[in-house]
Protein backbone atom coordinates (compact mmCIF):
# COMPACT_ATOMS: atom_id res chain seq x y z
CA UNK A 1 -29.40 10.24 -6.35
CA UNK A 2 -27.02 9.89 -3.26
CA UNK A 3 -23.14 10.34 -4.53
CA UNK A 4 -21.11 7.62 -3.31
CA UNK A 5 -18.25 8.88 -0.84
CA UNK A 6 -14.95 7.89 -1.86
CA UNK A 7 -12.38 7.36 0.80
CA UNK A 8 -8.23 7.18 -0.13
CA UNK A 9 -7.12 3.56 -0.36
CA UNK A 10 -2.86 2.84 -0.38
CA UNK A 11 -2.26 -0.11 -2.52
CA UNK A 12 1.30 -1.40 -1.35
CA UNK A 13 3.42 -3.89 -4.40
CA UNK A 14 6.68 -5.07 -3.77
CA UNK A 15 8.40 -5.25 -7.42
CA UNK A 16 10.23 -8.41 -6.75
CA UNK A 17 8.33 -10.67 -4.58
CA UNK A 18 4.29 -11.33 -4.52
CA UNK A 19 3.75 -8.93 -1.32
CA UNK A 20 0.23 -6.92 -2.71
CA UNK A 21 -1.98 -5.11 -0.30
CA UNK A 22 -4.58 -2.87 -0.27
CA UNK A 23 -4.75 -0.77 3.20
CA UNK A 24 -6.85 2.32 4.18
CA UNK A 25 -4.66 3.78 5.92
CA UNK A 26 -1.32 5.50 4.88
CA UNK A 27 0.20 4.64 8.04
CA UNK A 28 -0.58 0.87 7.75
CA UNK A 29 1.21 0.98 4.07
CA UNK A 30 4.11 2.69 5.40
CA UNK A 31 4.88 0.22 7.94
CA UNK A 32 4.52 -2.76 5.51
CA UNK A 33 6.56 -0.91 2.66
CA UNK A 34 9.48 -0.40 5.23
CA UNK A 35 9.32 -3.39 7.06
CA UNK A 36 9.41 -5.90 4.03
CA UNK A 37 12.24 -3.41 2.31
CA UNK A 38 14.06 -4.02 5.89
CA UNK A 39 13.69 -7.09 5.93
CA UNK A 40 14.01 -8.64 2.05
CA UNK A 41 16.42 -5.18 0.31
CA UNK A 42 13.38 -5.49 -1.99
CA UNK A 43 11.72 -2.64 -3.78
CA UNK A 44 8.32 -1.70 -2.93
CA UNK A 45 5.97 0.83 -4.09
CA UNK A 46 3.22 2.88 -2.28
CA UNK A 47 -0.16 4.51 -4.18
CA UNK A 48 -2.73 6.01 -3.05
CA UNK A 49 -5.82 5.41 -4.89
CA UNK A 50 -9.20 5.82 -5.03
């Protein structure tokens, strides 16, 4: 039986607004979790998950 590869996934939630994305790359969640903070003051949350 062939193992399935898991690759990191960054799930990005801003806690006040309805932003929610799933990215697979750190640097793409970054850039959304500073640019929305920039731009609303909101708090927003980065995980990486599998």
């Amino acid at each position: 039986m062939e193992s399935a590869t898991r690759e990191a996934r960054y799930h990005v939630v801003c806690r006040e607004c309805r932003v929610e994305r799933l990215f697979e790359s750190d640097a793409d969640a970054t850039a959304l979790e500073r640019e929305h903070a920039d731009e609303t003051g909101h708090r927003v949350v980065v995980s990486r998950v599998q």
